[in-house]
Protein backbone atom coordinates (compact mmCIF):
# COMPACT_ATOMS: atom_id res chain seq x y z
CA UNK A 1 123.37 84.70 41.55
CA UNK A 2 124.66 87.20 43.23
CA UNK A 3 128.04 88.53 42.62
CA UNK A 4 130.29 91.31 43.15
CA UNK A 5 127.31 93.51 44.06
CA UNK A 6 125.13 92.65 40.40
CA UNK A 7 121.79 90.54 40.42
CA UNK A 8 122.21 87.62 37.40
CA UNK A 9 119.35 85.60 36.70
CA UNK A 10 120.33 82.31 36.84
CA UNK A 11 119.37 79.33 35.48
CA UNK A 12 118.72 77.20 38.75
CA UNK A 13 116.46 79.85 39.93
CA UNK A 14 112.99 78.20 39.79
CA UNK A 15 114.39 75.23 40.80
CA UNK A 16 116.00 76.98 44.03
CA UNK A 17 113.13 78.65 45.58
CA UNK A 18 111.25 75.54 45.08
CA UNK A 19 113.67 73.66 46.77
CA UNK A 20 113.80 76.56 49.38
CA UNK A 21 109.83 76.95 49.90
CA UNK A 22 109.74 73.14 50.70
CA UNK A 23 112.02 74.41 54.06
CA UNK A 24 109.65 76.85 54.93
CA UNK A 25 107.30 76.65 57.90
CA UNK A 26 104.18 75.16 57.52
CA UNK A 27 101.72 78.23 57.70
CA UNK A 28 98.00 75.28 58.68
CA UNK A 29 100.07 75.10 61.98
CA UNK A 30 101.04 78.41 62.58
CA UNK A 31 99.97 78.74 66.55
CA UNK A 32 100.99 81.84 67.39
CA UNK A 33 101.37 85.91 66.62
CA UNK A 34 104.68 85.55 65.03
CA UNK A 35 104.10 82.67 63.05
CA UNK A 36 101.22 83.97 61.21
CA UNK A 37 102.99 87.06 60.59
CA UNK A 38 105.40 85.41 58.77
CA UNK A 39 102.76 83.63 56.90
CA UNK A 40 100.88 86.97 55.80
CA UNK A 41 104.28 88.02 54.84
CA UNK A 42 105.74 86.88 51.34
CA UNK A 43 109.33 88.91 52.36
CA UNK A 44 109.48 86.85 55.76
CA UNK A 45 108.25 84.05 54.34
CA UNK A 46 110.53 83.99 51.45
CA UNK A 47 113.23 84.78 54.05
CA UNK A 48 112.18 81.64 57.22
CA UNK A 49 112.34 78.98 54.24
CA UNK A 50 116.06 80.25 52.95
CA UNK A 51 116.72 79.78 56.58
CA UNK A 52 114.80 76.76 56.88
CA UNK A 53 116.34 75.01 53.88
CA UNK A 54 120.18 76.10 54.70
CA UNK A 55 119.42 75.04 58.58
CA UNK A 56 119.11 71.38 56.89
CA UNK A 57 121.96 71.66 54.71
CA UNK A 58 124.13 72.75 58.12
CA UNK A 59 122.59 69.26 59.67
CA UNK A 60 123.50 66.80 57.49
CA UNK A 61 126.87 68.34 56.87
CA UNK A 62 128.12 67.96 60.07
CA UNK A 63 127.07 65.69 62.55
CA UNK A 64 129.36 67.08 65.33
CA UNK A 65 128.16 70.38 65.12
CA UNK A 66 124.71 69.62 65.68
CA UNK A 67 124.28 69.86 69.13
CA UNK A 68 125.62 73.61 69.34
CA UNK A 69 123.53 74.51 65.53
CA UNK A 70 120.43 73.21 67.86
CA UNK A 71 121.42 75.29 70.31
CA UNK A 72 122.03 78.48 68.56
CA UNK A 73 119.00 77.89 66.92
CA UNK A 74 116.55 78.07 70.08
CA UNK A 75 117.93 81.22 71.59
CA UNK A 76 117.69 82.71 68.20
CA UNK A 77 113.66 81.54 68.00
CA UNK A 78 113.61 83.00 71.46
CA UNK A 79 115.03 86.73 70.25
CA UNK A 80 112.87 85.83 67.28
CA UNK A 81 110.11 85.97 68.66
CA UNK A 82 110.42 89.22 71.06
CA UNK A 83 109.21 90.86 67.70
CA UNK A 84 106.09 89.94 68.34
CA UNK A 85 103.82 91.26 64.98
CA UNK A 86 106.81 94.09 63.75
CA UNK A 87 107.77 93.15 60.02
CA UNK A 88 110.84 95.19 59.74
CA UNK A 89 112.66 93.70 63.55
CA UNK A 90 111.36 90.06 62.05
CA UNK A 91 113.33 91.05 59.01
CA UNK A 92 116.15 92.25 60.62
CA UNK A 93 116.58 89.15 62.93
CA UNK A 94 115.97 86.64 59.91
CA UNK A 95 118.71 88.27 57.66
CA UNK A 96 121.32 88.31 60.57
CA UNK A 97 120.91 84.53 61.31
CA UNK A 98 120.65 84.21 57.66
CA UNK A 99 124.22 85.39 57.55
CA UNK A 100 125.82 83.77 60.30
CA UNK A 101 124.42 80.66 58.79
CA UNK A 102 125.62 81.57 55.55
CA UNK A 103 129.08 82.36 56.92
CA UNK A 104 129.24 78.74 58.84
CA UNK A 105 127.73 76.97 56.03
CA UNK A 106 130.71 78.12 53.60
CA UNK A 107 133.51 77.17 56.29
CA UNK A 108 131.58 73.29 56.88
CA UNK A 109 131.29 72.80 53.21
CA UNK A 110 134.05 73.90 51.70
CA UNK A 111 137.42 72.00 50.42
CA UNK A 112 140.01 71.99 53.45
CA UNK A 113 143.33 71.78 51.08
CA UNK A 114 145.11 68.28 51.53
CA UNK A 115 148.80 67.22 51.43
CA UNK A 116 148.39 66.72 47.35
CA UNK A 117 147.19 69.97 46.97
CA UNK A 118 150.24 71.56 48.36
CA UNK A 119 152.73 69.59 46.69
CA UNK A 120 150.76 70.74 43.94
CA UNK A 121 151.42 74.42 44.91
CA UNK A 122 155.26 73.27 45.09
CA UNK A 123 155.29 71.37 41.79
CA UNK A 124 153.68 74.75 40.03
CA UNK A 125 156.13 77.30 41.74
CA UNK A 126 159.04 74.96 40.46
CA UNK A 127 157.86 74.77 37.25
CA UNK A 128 157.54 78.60 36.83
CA UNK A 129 161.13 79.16 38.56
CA UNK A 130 162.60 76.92 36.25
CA UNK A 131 160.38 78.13 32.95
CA UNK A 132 161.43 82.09 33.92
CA UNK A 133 165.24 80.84 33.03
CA UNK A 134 164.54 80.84 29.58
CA UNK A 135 161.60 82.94 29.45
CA UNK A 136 161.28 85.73 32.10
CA UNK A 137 158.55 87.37 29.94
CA UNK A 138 156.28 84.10 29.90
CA UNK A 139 156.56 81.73 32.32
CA UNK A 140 153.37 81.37 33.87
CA UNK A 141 151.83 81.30 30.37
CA UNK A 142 153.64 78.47 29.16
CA UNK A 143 154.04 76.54 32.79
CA UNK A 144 149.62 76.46 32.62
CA UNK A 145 149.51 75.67 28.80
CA UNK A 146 151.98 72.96 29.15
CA UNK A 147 149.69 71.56 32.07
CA UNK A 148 146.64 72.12 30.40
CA UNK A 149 143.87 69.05 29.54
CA UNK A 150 144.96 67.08 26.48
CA UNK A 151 141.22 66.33 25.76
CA UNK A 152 139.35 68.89 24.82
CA UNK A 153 135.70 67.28 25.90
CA UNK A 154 132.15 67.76 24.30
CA UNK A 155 131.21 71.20 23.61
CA UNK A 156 127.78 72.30 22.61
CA UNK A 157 125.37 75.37 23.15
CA UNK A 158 122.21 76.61 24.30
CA UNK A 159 119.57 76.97 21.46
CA UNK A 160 118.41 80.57 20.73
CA UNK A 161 115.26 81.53 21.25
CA UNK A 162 112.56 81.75 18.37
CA UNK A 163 112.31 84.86 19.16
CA UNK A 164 115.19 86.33 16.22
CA UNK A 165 115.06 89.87 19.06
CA UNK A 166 115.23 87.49 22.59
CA UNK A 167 118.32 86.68 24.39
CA UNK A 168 116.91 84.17 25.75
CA UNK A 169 118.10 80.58 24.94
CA UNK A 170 117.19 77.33 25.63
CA UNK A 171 118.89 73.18 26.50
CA UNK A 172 119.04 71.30 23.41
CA UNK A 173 115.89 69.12 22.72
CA UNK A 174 117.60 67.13 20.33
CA UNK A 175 120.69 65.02 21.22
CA UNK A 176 124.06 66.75 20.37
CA UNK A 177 127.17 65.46 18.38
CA UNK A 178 129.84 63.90 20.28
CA UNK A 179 127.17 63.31 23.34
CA UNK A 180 126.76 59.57 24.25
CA UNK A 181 123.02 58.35 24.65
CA UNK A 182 123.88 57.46 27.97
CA UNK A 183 124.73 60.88 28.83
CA UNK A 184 121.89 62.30 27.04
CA UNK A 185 119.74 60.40 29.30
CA UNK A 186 121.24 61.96 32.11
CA UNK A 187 121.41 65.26 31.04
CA UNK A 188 117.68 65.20 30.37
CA UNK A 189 117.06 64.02 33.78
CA UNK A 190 119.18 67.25 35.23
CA UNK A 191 117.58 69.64 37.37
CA UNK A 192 118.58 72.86 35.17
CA UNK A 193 116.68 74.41 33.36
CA UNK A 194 118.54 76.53 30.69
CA UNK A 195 114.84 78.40 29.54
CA UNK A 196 115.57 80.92 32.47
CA UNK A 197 119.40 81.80 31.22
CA UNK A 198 119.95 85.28 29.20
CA UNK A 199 122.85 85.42 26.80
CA UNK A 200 125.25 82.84 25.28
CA UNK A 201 125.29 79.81 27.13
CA UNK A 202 127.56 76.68 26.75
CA UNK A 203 128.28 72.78 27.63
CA UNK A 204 131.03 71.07 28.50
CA UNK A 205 131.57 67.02 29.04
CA UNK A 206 134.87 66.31 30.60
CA UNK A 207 136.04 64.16 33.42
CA UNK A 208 137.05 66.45 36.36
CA UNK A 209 137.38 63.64 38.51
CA UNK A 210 138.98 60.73 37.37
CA UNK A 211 136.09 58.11 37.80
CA UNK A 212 136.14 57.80 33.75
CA UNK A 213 132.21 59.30 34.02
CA UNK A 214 132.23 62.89 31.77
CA UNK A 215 131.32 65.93 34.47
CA UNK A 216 129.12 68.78 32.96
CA UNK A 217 131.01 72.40 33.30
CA UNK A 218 128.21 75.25 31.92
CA UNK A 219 129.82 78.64 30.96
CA UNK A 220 127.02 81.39 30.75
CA UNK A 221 127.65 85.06 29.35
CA UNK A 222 125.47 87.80 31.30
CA UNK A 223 127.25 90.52 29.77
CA UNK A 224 126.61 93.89 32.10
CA UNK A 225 129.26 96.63 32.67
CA UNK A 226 131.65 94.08 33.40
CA UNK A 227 130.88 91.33 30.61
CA UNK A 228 130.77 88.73 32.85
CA UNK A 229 130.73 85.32 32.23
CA UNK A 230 129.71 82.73 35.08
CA UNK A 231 131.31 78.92 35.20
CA UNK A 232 129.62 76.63 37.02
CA UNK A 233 130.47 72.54 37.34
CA UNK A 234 127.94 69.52 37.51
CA UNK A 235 129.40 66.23 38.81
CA UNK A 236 128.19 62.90 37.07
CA UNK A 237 126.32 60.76 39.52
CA UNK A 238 124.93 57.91 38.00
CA UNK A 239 121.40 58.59 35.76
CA UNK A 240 121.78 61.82 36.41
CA UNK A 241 124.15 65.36 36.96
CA UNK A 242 124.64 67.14 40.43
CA UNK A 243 125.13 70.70 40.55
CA UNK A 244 129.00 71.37 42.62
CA UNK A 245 127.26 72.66 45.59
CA UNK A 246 123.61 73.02 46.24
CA UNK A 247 122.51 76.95 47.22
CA UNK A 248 123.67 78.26 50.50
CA UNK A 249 121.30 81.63 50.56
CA UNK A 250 118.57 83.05 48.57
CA UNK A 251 120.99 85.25 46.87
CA UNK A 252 123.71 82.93 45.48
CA UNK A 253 121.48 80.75 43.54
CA UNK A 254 123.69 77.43 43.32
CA UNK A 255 127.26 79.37 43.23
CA UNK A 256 129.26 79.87 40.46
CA UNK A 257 132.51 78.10 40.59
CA UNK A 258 134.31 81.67 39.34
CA UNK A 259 133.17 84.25 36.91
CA UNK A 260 135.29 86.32 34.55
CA UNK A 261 135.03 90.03 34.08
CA UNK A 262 136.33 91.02 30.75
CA UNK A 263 136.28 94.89 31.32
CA UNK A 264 137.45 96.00 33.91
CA UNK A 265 139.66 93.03 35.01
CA UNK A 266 142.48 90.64 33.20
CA UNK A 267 141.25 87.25 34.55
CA UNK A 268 141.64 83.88 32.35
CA UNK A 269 141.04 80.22 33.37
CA UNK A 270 143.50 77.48 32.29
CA UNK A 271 142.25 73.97 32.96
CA UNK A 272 145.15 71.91 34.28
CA UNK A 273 146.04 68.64 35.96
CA UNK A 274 148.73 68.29 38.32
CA UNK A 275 149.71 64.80 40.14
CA UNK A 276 146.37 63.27 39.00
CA UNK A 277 144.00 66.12 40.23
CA UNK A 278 141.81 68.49 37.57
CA UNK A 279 141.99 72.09 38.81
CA UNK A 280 140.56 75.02 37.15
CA UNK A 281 143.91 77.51 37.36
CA UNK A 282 141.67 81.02 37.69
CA UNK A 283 144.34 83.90 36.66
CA UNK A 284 143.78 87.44 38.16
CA UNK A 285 146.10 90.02 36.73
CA UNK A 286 147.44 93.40 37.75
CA UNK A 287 150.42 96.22 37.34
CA UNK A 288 153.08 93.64 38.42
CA UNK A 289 151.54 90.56 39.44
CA UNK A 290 149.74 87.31 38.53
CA UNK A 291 147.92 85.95 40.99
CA UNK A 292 146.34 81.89 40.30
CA UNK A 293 144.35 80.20 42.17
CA UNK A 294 143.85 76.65 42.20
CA UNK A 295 140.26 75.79 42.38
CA UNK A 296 138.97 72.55 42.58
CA UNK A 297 136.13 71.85 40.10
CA UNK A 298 133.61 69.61 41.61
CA UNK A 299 133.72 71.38 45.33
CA UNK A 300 133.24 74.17 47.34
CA UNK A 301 136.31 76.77 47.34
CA UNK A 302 137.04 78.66 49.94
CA UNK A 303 140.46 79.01 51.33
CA UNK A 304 142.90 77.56 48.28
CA UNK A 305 146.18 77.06 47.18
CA UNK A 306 147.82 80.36 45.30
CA UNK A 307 150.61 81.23 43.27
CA UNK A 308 151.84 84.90 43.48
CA UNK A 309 154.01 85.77 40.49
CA UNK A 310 155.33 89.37 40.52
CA UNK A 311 157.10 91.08 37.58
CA UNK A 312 159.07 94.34 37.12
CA UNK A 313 159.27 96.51 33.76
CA UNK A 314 161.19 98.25 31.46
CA UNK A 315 158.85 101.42 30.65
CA UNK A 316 159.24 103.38 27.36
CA UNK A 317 157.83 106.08 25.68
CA UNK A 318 157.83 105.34 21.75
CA UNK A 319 158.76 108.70 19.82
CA UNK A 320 156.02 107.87 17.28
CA UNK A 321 152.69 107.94 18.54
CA UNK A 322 149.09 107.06 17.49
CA UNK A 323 146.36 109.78 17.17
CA UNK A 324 142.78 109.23 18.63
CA UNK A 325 141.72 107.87 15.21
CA UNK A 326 143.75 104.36 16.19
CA UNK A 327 145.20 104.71 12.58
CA UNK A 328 147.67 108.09 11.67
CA UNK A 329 150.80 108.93 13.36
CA UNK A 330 152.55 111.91 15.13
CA UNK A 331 156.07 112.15 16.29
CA UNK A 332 156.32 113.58 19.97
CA UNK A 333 158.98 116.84 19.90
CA UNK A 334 162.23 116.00 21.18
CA UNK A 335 162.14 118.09 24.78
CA UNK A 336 158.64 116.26 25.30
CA UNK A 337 159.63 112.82 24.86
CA UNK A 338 162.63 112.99 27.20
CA UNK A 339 160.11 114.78 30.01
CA UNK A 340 158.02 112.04 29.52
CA UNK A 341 160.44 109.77 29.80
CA UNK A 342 161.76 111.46 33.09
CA UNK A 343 158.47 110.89 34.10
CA UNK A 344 158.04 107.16 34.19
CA UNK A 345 161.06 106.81 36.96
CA UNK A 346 158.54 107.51 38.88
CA UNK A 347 156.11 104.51 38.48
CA UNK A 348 157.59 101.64 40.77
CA UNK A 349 155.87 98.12 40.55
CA UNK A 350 155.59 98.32 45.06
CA UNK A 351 153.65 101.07 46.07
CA UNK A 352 154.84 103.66 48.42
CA UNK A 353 154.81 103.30 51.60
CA UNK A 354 151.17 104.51 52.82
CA UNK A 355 152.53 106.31 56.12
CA UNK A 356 154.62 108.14 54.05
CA UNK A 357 153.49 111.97 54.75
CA UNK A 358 151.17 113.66 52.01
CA UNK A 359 152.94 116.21 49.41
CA UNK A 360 151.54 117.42 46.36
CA UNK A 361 152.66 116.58 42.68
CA UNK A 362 153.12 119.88 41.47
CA UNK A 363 153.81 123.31 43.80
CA UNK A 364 150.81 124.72 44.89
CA UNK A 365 150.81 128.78 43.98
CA UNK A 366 149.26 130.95 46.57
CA UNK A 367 146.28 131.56 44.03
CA UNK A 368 145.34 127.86 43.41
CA UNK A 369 141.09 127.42 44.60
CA UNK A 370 141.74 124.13 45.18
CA UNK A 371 144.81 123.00 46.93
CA UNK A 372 143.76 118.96 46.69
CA UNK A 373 143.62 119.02 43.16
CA UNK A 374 147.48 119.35 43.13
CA UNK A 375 147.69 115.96 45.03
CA UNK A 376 146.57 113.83 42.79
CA UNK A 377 145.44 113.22 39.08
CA UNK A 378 141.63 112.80 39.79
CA UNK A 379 139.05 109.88 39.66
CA UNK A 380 139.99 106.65 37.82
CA UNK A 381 137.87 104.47 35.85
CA UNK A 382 136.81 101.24 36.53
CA UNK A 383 137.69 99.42 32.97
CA UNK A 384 141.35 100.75 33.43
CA UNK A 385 144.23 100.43 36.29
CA UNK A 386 145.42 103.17 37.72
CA UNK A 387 149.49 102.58 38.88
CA UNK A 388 150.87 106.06 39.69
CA UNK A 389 150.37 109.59 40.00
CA UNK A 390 153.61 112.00 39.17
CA UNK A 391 154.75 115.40 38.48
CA UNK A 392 155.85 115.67 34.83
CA UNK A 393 157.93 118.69 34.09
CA UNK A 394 157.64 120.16 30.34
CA UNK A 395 159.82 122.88 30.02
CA UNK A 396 159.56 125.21 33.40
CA UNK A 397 156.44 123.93 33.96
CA UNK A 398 154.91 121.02 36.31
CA UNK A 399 151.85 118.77 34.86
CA UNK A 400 150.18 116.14 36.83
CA UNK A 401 150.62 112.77 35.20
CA UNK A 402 149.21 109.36 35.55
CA UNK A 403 150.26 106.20 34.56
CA UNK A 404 147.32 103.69 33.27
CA UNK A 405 147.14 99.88 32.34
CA UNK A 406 144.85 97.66 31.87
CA UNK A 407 145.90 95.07 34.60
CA UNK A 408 148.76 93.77 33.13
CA UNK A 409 147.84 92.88 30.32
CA UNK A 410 150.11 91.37 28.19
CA UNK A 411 151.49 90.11 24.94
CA UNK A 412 154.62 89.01 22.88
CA UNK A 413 153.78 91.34 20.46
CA UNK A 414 153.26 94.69 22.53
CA UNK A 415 154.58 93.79 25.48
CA UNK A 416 152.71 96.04 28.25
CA UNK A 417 150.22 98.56 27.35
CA UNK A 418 149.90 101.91 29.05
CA UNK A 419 149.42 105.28 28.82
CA UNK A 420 150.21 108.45 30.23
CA UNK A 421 148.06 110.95 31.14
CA UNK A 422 148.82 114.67 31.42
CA UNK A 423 147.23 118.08 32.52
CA UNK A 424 147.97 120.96 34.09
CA UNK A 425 146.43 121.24 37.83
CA UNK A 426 144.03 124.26 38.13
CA UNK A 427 143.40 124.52 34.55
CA UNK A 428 139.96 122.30 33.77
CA UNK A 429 141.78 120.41 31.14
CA UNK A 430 140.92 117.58 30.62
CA UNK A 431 144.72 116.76 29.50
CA UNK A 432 146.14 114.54 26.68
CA UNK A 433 147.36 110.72 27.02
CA UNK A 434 150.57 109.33 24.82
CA UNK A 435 151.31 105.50 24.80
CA UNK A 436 153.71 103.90 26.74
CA UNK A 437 155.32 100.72 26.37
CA UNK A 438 156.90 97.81 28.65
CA UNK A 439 158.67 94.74 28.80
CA UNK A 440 158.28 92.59 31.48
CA UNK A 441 160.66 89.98 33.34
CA UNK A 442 160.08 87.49 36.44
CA UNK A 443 161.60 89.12 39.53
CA UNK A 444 159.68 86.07 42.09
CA UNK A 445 157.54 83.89 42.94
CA UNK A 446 155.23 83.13 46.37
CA UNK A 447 152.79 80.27 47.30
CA UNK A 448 150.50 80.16 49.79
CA UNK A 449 146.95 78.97 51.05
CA UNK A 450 144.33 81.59 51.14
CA UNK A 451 141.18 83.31 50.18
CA UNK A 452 139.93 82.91 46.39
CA UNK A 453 139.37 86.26 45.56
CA UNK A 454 137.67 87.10 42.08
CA UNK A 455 139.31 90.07 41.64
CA UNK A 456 142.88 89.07 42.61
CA UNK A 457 143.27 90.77 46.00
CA UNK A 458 144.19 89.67 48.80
């Protein structure tokens, strides 16, 4: 599966390339120069039977399309072929088709929102409007929890492997609690194969779709920089389980229905159901703005419906403050807790205006080596949020400062949680951070149909 730029194995892997080597040309009637280079080739090979096998899929999606996807097709055999015997131009031609059939096969297959899905996107926006009345803080929270599943379904988990040092685990070979025998029977005659999955891996039976038959939704954690955990949905069709969507490339090995990053990101999932339809409410946070998209289990999402909310603060600087230890206390001096306070009228939830001309933060003295780093605080870090850079003045003197959070984050308890980060330009240090605290209301809401973007942008 491939994601965001990482490689995951994943646990339809074997079963994909077999799938995908079926498609491929058959090499005892290979006639001609070309052909039998891609034979003696395992790359091109590997590469004519993704092509071969999503060609099909693009056939029996659409029938009306056929006549131009035959089309395309020939004159791209034709420019094909003009390679002649040269690997690398046969690769080059095979991965650009690849992706304009990847690119067609997503827009064919994918869930067109309907009329219900809209009024869905109305009925959620009211909701929130009318929640924010009494809580401005936690709207969204509580609109998604009070829509949330009432039944729970069947959990269970991967087995671990013998192996007490292997991550590897493994589908249950005996029958789990709560599991039917009927559904037993058809998960064991599933096409997955959980022996190829690294890391914590778990089952869920719950009806996504109203036909009173339990779907399968399998949540596997791949950890990596970004601990990532990938969600994808099986549909029940009779004696057996369907993966969502079969595997468009050779790179997105079935297609997770979402994934969550838990460093780096503040994404959650809330499983809801709104005039009869199941959606799986994906959350993507940031500095002053929830963004949820509505994604519909059992299908293919591309463009789908989204609430925007967007939230200002009231930023703080608490005069007692933690030391690096997480556990003792200092009290910030009087004159530094009011610059630092001074400091956070700076940080507005809408960004400046990017045609704005380009000043420095702090004066830059005539014996400064480098001018730029007066501009700005430096490189950022993935795990956190950057949301402003600002001049902070402590006593006659002018610090660069940055705000940090990590994407909105939230709670009842702490409210937001930030920091701010100080040095002096031109000095090497590498400066000192002191906690900030905010309180959040509802300032609007938006709807709209778009893009399902992991990360939350748009």
């Amino acid at each position: 599966m491939y994601i965001k730029g990482r490689c995951i194995v994943s646990a339809c892997a074997l079963l994909f390339f077999q799938q995908a080597m079926a498609a491929g040309m058959d090499c005892t009637k290979a006639s001609n120069t070309v052909e039998k280079t891609i034979c003696a080739n395992k790359g091109l090979y590997e590469l004519d039977a993704q092509m071969g096998m999503l060609y099909r899929q693009l056939m029996n999606i659409s029938a009306q399309a056929r006549p131009d996807l035959k089309q395309t097709q020939r004159s791209w055999l034709k420019t094909r072929n003009e390679c002649v015997e040269e690997v690398a131009c046969l690769d080059l031609r095979y991965r650009e088709r690849l992706q304009l059939l990847q690119a067609q096969w997503t827009q064919s297959a994918a869930h067109q929102p309907d009329g219900v899905d809209k009024q869905v996107l109305d009925d959620l926006q009211d909701s929130i409007q009318a929640a924010s009345k009494t809580d401005p803080q936690f709207a969204l929270e509580r609109t998604l929890a009070s829509l949330s599943l009432k039944s729970p379904g069947t959990t269970f988990s991967a087995d671990p492997d013998a192996d007490q040092f292997s991550d590897r685990t493994h589908f249950p070979k005996t029958r789990p609690k709560g599991v039917s025998q009927d559904e037993w029977k058809a998960l064991s005659a599933t096409e997955f194969d959980a022996d190829t999955a690294l890391g914590r891996t778990m089952f869920t039976l719950i009806d996504l779709d109203g036909d009173r038959q339990r779907d399968l939704i399998v949540e596997t954690y791949t950890g990596g920089t970004g601990l990532y955990t990938f969600v994808e949905t099986f549909r029940r069709d009779g004696d057996k389980f369907n993966r969502r969507t079969p595997s468009s490339d050779g790179e997105s090995i079935g297609g997770s229905l979402y994934s969550t990053n838990d460093r780096g990101a503040n994404q959650s999932v809330n499983w809801i159901n709104l005039r009869g339809k199941i959606y799986a409410a994906y959350r993507a946070g940031a500095y002053g703005v929830d963004r949820v998209y509505l994604l519909s289990p059992l299908q293919i999402n591309h463009e789908v419906p989204i609430v925007e909310v967007r939230y200002d603060y009231q930023l703080s600087v608490p005069r007692t403050q933690h030391n690096e230890d997480g556990k003792t206390t200092f009290k910030l001096e009087p004159a530094l807790h009011r610059s630092l306070t001074q400091a956070l009228t700076h940080v507005k939830v809408d960004p400046s205006d990017a045609s704005e001309p380009r000043t420095p933060i702090c004066p830059i003295p005539p014996t400064a080596e480098d001018s730029e780093e007066y501009y700005s605080y430096g490189a950022g870090y993935y795990a956190i949020e950057s949301v402003a850079d600002f001049p902070v003045i402590i006593g006659n003197e002018c610090f660069l400062g940055r705000m940090n959070n990590w994407f909105g984050a939230y709670s009842a308890k702490d409210g937001l949680f930030a920091q701010i980060t100080v040095r002096k330009p031109g000095s090497g240090d590498d400066g000192r951070s002191y906690e900030v605290k905010g309180r959040r209301h509802l300032t609007g809401t938006g709807i709209s149909i778009g893009k399902f973007e992991e990360n939350g942008d748009n």
